[in-house]
C-alpha atoms as a PDB file:
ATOM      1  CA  UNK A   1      -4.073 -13.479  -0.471  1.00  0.00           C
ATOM      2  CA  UNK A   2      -5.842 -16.229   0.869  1.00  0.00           C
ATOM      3  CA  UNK A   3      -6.456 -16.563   4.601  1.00  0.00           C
ATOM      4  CA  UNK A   4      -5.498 -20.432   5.719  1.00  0.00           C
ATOM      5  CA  UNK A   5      -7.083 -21.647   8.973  1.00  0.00           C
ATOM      6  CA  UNK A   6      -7.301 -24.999  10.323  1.00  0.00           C
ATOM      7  CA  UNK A   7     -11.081 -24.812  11.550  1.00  0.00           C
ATOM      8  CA  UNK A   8     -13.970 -23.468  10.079  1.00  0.00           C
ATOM      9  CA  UNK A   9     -17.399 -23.635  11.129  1.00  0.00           C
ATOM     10  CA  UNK A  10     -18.734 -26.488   9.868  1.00  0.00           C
ATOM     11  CA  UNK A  11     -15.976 -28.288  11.441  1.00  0.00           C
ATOM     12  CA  UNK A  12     -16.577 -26.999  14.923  1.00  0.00           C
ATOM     13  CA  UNK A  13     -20.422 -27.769  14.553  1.00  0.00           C
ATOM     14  CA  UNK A  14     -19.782 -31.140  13.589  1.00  0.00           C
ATOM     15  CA  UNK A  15     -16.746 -31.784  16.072  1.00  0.00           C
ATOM     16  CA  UNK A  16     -18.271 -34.856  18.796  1.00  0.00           C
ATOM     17  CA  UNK A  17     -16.159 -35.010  21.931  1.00  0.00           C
ATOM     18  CA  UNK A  18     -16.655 -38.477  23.619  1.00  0.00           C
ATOM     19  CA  UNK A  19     -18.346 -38.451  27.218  1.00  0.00           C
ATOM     20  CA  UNK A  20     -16.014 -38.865  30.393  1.00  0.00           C
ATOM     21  CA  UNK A  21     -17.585 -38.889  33.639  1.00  0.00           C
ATOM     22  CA  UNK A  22     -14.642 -36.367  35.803  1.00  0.00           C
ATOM     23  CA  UNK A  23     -15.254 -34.331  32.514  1.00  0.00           C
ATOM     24  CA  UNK A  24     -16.199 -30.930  30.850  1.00  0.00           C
ATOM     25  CA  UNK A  25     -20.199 -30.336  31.190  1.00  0.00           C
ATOM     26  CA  UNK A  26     -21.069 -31.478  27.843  1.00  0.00           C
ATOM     27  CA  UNK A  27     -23.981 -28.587  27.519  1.00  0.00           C
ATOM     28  CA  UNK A  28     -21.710 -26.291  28.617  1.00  0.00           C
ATOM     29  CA  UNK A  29     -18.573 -26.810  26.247  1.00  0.00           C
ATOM     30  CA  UNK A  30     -21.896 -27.138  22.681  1.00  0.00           C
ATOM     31  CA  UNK A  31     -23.267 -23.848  23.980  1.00  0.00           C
ATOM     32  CA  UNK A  32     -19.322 -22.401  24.202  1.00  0.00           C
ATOM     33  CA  UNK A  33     -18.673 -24.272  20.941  1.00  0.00           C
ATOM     34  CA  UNK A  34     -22.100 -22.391  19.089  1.00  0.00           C
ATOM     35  CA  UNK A  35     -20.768 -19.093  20.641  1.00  0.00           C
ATOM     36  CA  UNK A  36     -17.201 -19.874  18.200  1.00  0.00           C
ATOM     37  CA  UNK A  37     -19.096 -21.207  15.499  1.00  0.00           C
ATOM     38  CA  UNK A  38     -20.837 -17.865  15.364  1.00  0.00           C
ATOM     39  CA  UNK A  39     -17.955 -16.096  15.252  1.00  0.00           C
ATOM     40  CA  UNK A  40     -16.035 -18.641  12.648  1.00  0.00           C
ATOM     41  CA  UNK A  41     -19.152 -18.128   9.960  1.00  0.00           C
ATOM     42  CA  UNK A  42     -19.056 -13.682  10.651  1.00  0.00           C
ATOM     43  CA  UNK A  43     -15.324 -14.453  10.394  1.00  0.00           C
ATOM     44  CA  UNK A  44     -15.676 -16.310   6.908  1.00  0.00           C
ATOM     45  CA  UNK A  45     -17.837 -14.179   5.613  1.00  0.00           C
ATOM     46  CA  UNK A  46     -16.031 -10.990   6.537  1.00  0.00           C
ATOM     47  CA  UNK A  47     -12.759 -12.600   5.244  1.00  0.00           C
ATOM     48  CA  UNK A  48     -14.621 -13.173   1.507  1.00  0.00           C
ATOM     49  CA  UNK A  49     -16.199  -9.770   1.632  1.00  0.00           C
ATOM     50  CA  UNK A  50     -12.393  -8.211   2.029  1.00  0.00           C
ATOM     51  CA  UNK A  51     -11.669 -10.704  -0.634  1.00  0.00           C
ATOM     52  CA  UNK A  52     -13.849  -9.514  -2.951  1.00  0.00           C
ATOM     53  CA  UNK A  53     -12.607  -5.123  -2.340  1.00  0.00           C
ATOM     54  CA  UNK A  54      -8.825  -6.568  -2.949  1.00  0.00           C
ATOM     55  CA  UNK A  55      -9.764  -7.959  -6.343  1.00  0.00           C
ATOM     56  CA  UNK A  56     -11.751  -4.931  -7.270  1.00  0.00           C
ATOM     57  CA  UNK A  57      -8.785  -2.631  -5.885  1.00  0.00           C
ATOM     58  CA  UNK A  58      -6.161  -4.489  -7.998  1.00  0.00           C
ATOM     59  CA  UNK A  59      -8.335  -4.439 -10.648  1.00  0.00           C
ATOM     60  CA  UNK A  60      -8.802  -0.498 -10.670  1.00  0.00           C
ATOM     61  CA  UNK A  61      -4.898  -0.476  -9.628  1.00  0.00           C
ATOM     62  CA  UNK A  62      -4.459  -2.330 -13.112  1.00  0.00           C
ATOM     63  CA  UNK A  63      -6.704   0.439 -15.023  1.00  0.00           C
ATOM     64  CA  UNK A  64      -4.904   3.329 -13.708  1.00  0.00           C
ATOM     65  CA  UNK A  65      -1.325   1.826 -14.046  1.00  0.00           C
ATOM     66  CA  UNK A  66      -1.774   1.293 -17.714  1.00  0.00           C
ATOM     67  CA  UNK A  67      -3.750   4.780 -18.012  1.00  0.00           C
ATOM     68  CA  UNK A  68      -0.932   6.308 -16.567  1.00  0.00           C
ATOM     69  CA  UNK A  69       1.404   4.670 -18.829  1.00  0.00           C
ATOM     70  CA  UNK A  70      -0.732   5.687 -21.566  1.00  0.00           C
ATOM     71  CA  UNK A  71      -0.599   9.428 -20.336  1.00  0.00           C
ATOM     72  CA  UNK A  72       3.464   9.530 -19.788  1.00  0.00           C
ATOM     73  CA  UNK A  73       3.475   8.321 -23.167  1.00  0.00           C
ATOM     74  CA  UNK A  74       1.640  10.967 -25.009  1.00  0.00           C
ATOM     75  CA  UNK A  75       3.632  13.671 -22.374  1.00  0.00           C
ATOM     76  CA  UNK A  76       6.765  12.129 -23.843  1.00  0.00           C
ATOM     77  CA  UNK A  77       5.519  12.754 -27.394  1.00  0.00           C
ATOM     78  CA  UNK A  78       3.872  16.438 -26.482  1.00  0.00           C
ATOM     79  CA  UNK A  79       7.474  17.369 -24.703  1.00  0.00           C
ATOM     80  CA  UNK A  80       9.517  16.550 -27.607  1.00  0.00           C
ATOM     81  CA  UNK A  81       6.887  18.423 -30.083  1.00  0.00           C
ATOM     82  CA  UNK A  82       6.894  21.519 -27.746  1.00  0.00           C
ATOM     83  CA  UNK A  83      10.979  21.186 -27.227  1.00  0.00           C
ATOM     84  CA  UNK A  84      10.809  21.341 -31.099  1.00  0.00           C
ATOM     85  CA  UNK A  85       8.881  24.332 -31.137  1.00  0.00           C
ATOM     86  CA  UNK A  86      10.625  26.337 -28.729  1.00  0.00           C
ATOM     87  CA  UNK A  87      13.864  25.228 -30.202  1.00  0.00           C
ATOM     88  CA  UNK A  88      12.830  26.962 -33.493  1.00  0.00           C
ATOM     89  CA  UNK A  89      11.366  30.066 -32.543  1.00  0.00           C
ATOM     90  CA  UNK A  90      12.262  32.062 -35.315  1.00  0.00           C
ATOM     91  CA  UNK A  91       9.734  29.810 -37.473  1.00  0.00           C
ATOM     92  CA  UNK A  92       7.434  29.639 -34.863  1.00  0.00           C
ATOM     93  CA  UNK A  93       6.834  33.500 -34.586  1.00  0.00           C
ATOM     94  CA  UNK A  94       6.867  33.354 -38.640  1.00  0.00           C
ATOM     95  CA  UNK A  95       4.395  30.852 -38.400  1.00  0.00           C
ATOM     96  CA  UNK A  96       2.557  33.138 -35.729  1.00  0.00           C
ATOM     97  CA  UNK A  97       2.648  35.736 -37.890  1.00  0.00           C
ATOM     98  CA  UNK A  98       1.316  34.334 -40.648  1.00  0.00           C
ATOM     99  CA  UNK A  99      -1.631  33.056 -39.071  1.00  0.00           C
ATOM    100  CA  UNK A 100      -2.173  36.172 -38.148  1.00  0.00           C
ATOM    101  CA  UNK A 101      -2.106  37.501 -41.690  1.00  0.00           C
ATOM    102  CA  UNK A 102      -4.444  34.560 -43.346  1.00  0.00           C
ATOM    103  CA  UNK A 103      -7.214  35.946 -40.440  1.00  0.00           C
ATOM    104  CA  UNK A 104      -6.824  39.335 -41.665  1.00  0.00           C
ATOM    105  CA  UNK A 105      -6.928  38.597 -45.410  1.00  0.00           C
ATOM    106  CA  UNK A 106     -10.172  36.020 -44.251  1.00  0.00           C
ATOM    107  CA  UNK A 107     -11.750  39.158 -42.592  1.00  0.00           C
ATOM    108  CA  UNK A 108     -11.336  41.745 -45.012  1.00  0.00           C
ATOM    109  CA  UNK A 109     -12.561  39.195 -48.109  1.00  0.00           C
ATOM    110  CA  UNK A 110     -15.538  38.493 -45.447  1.00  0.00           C
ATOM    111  CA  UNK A 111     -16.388  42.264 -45.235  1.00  0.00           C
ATOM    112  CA  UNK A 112     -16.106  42.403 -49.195  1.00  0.00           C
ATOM    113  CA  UNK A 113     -19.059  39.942 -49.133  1.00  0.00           C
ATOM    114  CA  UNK A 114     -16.303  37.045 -50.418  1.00  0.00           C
ATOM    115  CA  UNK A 115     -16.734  33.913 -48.644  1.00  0.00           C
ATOM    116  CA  UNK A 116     -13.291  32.565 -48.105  1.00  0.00           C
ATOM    117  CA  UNK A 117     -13.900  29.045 -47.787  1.00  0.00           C
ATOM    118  CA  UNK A 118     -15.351  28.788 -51.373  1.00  0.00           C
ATOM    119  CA  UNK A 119     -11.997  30.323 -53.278  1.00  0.00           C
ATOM    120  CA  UNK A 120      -9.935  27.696 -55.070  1.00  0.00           C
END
């Protein structure tokens, strides 16, 4: 979001006033004019710096947002696997069990001095 003004400080600095006698203390209103051109050119620069943090932000919004989507995704998949699972339970603890088994077999061919990994 861009901030619009109608001055900046280059345009105060550069304003010239023409010279009335029953007038404004021309000294006066340039040393009140420097004191606003100051403030225009801390103004400006503040104004880009914020600039620069929104871009940043929206660009780390951005990351997260499609991170996120990324991560309800795969939470979608893992819900419907685990749904699966715990809709069959009966092969679940079968496959639980069986597991179970293969270790004990792999443990008790490992204590025979039978490496279980090389049997084909």
């Amino acid at each position: 979001m861009k901030v619009q003004t109608k001055l900046n400080a280059q345009m105060i600095l550069d304003k010239e006033f023409p010279a009335k006698k029953p007038g404004y203390d021309a000294l006066e209103v340039d040393k009140y004019l420097d004191i606003i051109v100051d403030d225009y050119s801390h103004f400006e620069e503040y104004v880009k710096e914020l600039e620069h943090k929104v871009d940043e932000l929206e660009k780390t919004v951005k990351l997260y947002k499609s991170r996120m989507d990324q991560i309800e995704i795969q939470n979608a998949v893992l819900s419907d696997k685990l749904s699966n699972i715990s809709n069959n339970e009966s092969a679940s603890l079968s496959n639980i069990d069986l597991l179970k088994r293969i270790s004990l077999l792999e443990q008790a061919l490992f204590k025979a001095g039978i490496d279980p990994s090389n049997i084909k």
